[in-house]
Protein backbone atom coordinates (compact mmCIF):
# COMPACT_ATOMS: atom_id res chain seq x y z
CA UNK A 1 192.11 2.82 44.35
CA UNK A 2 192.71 1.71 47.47
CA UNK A 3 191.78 4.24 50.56
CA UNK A 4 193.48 3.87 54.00
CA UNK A 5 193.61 6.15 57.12
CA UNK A 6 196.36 5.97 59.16
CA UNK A 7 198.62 7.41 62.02
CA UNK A 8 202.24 7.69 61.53
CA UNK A 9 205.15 5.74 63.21
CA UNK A 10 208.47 7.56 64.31
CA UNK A 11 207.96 10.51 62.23
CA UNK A 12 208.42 14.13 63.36
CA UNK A 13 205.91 15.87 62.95
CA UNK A 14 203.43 13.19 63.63
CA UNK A 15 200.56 12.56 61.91
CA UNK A 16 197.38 11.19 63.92
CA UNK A 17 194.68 11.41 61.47
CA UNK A 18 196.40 10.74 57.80
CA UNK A 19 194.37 9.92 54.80
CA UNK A 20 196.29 8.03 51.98
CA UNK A 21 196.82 5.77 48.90
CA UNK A 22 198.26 2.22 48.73
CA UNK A 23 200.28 1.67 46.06
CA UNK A 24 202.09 -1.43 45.92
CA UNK A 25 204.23 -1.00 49.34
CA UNK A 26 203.82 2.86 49.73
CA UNK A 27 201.16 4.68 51.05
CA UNK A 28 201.19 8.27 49.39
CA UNK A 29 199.94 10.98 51.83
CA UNK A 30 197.14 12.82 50.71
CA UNK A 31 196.28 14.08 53.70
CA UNK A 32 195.11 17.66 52.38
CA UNK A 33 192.58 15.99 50.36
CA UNK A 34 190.47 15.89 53.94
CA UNK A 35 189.89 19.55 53.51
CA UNK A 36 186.99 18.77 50.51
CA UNK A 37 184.72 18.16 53.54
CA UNK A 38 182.97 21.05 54.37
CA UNK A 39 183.07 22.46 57.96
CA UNK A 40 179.49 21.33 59.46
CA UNK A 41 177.63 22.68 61.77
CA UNK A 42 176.05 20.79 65.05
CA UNK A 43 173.97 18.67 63.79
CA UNK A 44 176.33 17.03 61.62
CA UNK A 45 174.54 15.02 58.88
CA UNK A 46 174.32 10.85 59.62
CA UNK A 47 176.99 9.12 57.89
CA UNK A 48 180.78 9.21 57.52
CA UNK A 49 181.65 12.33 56.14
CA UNK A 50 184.74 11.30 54.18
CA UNK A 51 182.90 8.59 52.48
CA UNK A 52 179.92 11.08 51.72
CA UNK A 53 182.41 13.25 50.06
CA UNK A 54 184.48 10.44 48.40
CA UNK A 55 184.40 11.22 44.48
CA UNK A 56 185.53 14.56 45.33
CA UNK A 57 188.43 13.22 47.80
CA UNK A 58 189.21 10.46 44.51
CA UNK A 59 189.43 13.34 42.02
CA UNK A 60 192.05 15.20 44.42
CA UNK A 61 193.98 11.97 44.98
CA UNK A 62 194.06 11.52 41.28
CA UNK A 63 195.26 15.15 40.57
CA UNK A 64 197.87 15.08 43.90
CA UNK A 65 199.46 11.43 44.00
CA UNK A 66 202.42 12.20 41.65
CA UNK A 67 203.74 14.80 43.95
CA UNK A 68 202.45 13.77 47.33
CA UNK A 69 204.75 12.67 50.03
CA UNK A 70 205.11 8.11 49.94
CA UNK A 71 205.75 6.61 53.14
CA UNK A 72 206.38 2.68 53.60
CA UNK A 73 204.04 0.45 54.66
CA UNK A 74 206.04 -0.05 58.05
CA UNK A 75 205.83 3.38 58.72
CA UNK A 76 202.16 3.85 58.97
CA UNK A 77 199.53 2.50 61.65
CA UNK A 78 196.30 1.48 59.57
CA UNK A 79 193.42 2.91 61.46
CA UNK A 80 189.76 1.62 59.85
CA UNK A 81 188.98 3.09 56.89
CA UNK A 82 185.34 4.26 58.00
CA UNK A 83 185.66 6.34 60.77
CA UNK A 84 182.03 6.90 61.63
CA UNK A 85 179.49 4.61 60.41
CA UNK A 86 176.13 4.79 61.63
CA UNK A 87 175.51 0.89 62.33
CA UNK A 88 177.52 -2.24 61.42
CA UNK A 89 175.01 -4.51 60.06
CA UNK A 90 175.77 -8.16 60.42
CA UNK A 91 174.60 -11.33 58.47
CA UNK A 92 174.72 -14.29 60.53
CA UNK A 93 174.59 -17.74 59.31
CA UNK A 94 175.49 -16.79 55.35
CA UNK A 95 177.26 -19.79 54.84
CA UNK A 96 175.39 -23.10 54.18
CA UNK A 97 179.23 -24.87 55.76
CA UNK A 98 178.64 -22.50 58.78
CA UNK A 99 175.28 -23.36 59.20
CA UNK A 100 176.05 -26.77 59.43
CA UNK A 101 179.43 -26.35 61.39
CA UNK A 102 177.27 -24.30 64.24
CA UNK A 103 174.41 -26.88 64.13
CA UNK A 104 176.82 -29.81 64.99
CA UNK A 105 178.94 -28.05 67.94
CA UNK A 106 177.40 -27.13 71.09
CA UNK A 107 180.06 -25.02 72.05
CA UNK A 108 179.02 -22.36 69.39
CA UNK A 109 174.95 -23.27 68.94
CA UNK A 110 174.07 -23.21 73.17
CA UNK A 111 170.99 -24.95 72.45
CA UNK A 112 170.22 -23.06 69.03
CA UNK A 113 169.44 -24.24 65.76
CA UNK A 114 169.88 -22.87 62.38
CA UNK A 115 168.08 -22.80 59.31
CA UNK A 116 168.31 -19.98 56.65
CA UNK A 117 169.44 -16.18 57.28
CA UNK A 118 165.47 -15.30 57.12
CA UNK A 119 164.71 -17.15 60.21
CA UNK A 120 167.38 -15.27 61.38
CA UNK A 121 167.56 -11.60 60.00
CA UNK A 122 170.46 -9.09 60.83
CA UNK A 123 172.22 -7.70 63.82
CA UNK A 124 174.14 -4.71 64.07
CA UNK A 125 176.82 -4.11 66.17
CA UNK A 126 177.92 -0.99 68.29
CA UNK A 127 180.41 1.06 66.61
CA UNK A 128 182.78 1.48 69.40
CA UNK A 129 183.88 -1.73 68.76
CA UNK A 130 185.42 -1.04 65.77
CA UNK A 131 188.84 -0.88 64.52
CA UNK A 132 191.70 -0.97 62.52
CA UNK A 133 194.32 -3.38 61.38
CA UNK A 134 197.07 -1.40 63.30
CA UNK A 135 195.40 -2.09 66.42
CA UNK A 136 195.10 -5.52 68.43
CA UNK A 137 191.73 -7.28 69.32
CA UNK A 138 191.82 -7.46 73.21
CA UNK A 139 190.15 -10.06 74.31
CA UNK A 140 187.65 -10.10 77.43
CA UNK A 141 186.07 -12.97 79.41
CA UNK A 142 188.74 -15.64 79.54
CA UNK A 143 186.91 -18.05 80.77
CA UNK A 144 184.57 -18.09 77.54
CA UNK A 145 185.54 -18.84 73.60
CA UNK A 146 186.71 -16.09 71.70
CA UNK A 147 186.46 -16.94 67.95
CA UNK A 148 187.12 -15.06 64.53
CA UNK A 149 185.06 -14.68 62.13
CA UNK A 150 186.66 -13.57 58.58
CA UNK A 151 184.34 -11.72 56.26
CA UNK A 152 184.04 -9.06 53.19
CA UNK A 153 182.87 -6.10 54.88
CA UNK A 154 181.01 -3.62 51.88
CA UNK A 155 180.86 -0.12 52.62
CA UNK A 156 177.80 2.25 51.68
CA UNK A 157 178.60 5.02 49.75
CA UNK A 158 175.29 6.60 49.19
CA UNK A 159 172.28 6.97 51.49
CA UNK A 160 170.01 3.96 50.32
CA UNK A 161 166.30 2.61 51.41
CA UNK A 162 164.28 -0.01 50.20
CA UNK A 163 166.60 -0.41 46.97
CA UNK A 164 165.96 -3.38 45.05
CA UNK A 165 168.90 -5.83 44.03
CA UNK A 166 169.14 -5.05 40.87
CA UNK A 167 170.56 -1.66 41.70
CA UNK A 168 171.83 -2.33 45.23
CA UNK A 169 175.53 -2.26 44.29
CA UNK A 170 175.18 1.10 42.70
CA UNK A 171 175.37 1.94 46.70
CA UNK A 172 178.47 0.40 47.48
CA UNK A 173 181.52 2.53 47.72
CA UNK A 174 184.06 -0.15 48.51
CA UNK A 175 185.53 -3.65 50.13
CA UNK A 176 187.21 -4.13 53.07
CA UNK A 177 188.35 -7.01 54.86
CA UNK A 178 186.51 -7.88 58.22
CA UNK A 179 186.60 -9.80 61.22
CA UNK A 180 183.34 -10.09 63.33
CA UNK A 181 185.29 -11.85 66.97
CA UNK A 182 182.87 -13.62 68.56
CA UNK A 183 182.20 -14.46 72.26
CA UNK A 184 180.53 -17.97 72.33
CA UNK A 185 177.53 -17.79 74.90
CA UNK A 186 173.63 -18.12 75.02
CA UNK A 187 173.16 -14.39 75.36
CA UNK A 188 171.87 -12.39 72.34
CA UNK A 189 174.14 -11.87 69.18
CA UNK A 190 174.73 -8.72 69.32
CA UNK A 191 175.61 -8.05 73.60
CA UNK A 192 178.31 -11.03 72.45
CA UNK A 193 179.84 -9.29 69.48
CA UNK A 194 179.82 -5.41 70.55
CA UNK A 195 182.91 -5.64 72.77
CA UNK A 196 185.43 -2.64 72.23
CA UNK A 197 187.69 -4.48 69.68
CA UNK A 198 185.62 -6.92 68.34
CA UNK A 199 185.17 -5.50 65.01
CA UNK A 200 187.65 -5.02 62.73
CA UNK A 201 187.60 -3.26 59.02
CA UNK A 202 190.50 -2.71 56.59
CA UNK A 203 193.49 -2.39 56.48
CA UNK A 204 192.49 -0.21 53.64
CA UNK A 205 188.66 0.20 51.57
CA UNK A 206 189.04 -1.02 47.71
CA UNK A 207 186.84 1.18 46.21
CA UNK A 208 184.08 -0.87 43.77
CA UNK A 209 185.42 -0.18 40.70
CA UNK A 210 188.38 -2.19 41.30
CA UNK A 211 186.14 -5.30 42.67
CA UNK A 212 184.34 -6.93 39.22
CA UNK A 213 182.34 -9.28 41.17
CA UNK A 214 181.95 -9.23 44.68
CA UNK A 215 180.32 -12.59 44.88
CA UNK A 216 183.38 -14.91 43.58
CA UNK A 217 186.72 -13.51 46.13
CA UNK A 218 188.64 -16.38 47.48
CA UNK A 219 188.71 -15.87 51.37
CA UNK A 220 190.89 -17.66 53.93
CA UNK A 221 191.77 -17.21 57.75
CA UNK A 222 194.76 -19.04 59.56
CA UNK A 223 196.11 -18.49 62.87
CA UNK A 224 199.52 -17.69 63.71
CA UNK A 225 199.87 -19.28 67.56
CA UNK A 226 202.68 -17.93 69.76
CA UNK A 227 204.81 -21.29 69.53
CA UNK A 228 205.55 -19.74 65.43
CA UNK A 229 203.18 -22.46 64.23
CA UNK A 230 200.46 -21.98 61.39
CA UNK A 231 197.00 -23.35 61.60
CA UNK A 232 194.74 -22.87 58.46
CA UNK A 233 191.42 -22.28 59.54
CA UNK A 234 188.90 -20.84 56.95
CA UNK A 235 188.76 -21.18 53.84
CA UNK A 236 186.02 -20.46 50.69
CA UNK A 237 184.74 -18.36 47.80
CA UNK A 238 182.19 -15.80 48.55
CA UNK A 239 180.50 -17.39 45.80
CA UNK A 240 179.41 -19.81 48.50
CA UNK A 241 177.01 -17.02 50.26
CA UNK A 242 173.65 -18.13 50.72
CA UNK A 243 172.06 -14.01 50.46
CA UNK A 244 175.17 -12.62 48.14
CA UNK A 245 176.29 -8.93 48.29
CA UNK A 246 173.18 -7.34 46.23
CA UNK A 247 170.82 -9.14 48.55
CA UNK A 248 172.29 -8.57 51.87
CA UNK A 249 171.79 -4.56 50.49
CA UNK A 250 168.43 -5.30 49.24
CA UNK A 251 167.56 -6.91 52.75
CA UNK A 252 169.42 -4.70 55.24
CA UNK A 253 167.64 -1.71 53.38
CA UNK A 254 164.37 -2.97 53.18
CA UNK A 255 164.56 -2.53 57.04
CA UNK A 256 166.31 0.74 57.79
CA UNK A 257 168.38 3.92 55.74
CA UNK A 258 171.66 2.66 54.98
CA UNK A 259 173.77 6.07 55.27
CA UNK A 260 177.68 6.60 53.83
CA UNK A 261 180.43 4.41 55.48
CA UNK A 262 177.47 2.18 56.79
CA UNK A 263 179.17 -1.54 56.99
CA UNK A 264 177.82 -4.68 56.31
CA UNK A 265 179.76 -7.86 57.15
CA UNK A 266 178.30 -10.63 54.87
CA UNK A 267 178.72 -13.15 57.06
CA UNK A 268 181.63 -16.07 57.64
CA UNK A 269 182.25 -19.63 56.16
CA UNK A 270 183.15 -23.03 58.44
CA UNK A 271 186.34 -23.04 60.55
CA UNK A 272 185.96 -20.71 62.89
CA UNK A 273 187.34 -21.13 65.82
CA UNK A 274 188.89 -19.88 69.14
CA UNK A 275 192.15 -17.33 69.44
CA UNK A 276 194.05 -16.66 72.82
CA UNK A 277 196.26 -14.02 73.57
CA UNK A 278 199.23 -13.49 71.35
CA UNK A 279 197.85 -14.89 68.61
CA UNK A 280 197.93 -13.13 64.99
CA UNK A 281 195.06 -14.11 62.62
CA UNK A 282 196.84 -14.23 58.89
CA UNK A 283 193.64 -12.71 56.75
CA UNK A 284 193.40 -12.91 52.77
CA UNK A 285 190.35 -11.79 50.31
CA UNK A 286 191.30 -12.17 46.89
CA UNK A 287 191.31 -8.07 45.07
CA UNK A 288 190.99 -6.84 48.73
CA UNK A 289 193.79 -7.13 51.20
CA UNK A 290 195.85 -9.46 52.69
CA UNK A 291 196.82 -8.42 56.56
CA UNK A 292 197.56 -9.66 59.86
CA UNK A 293 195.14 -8.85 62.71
CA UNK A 294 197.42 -9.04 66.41
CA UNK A 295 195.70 -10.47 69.74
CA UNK A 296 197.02 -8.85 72.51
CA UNK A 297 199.08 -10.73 75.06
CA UNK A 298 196.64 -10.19 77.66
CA UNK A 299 192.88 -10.21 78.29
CA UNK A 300 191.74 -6.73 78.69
């Protein structure tokens, strides 16, 4: 299946916090499904809730989609499918053509080198950066390089430590796409990639049944520049990953808990590059999603 959230467009009543089902170019409202989650008290456990509780929230979609109310595509704003992760974990450097591209450009490298991901380990980045495919990334800073980064974001669906690879994708409740925007500097990774905006999941989570093999999706970026012209900028197979999506588990948990609607972005192949305002970055991964990610038309 594939999950989304959303807010509606021009609709009366509104409806701010929808949960739904993409099917083909109709998202079926199965809103009431929400109220599976049981009312918690303060604290609330760690973890997104709706993810925690997803086989129960399939098993009413399953049961409700015949009868539940469809809405187009156009009529929905996509909000990020994970509303409250815990951490987004990061793999830098997962691409042997990245490695290489950041080694040879001092614009992106400032004076670093790169070797392997375990010279380099993860990062996370802060949650409020994150968002959905109906929003825009507002950039900051323009007097610095703001790149995308296209990657297959995997979502926890089960609290996991220490797992080994063999069972790590027993864990995973889903796929989304994800873009990891970038401001070039020296400064540390994440204090560069934690600005509100600069992470962005969906437009919708694939849940892992409907993904056979995680580690051989066809991924491409291009850019969409204000002038109407196309620029093709990434492409690859995520066959190409140097830690694929078992190990990044295996090594993410061998550090800390990974908790439900915990995101992991495994990292982004050569061709990234820089966006300005007004751009739109056109973003495919084969069996995911294909979606276009607006830059606002000013800096923020």
């Amino acid at each position: 299946m594939k999950l989304c959230r959303f807010s509606t467009l021009g609709t009366t009543p509104s409806n701010p916090n929808g949960l739904g089902l993409v099917e083909g170019d109709e998202v079926i409202d199965i809103t009431p499904g929400l109220d599976v989650i049981p009312a918690m008290r303060y604290p609330v456990p760690l973890g997104d809730q709706l993810i925690a509780h997803l086989p129960a929230i399939l098993a009413y979609a399953a049961d409700a989609r015949r009868s539940a109310p469809r809405l187009s595509l156009q009529a929905v704003k996509f909000l990020s499918p994970v509303a409250n992760p815990t951490k987004i974990c990061n793999a830098p450097i997962n691409y042997q053509d990245h490695i290489a591209e950041a080694n040879a450009a001092k614009d992106i490298n400032h004076g670093r080198s790169y070797k392997h991901i375990s010279d380099f380990g993860l990062f996370l980045k802060a949650n409020s950066a994150l968002i959905g495919f109906g929003d825009e990334v507002v950039l900051r800073f323009p007097d610095k390089r703001n790149d995308h980064e296209l990657e297959l974001a995997v979502i926890i669906g089960t609290a996991c430590n220490k797992v080994s690879r063999a069972d790590a994708l027993k864990y995973v409740a889903g796929y989304s796409l994800g873009l990891d925007m970038t401001i070039r500097g020296p400064e540390q990774t994440c204090w560069r990639k934690s600005v509100d905006t600069y992470a962005v999941l969906g437009p919708w989570l694939v849940t892992a049944d409907e993904i056979a093999d995680p580690n051989a999706l066809e991924l491409k970026l291009a850019v969409r520049h204000g002038d109407g012209s196309i620029e093709p900028r990434q492409a690859t197979n995520t066959r190409h990953m140097v830690y694929d999506v078992a190990r990044l588990i295996e090594y993410a948990s061998s550090m800390y808990t990974l908790h439900p609607g915990d995101i992991i972005l495994t990292g982004t192949p050569a061709g990234v590059g820089p966006v300005v305002p007004g751009d739109v970055m056109l973003c495919e991964i084969e069996g995911v999603a294909k979606a276009e990610m607006r830059v606002a038309s000013h800096y923020g």
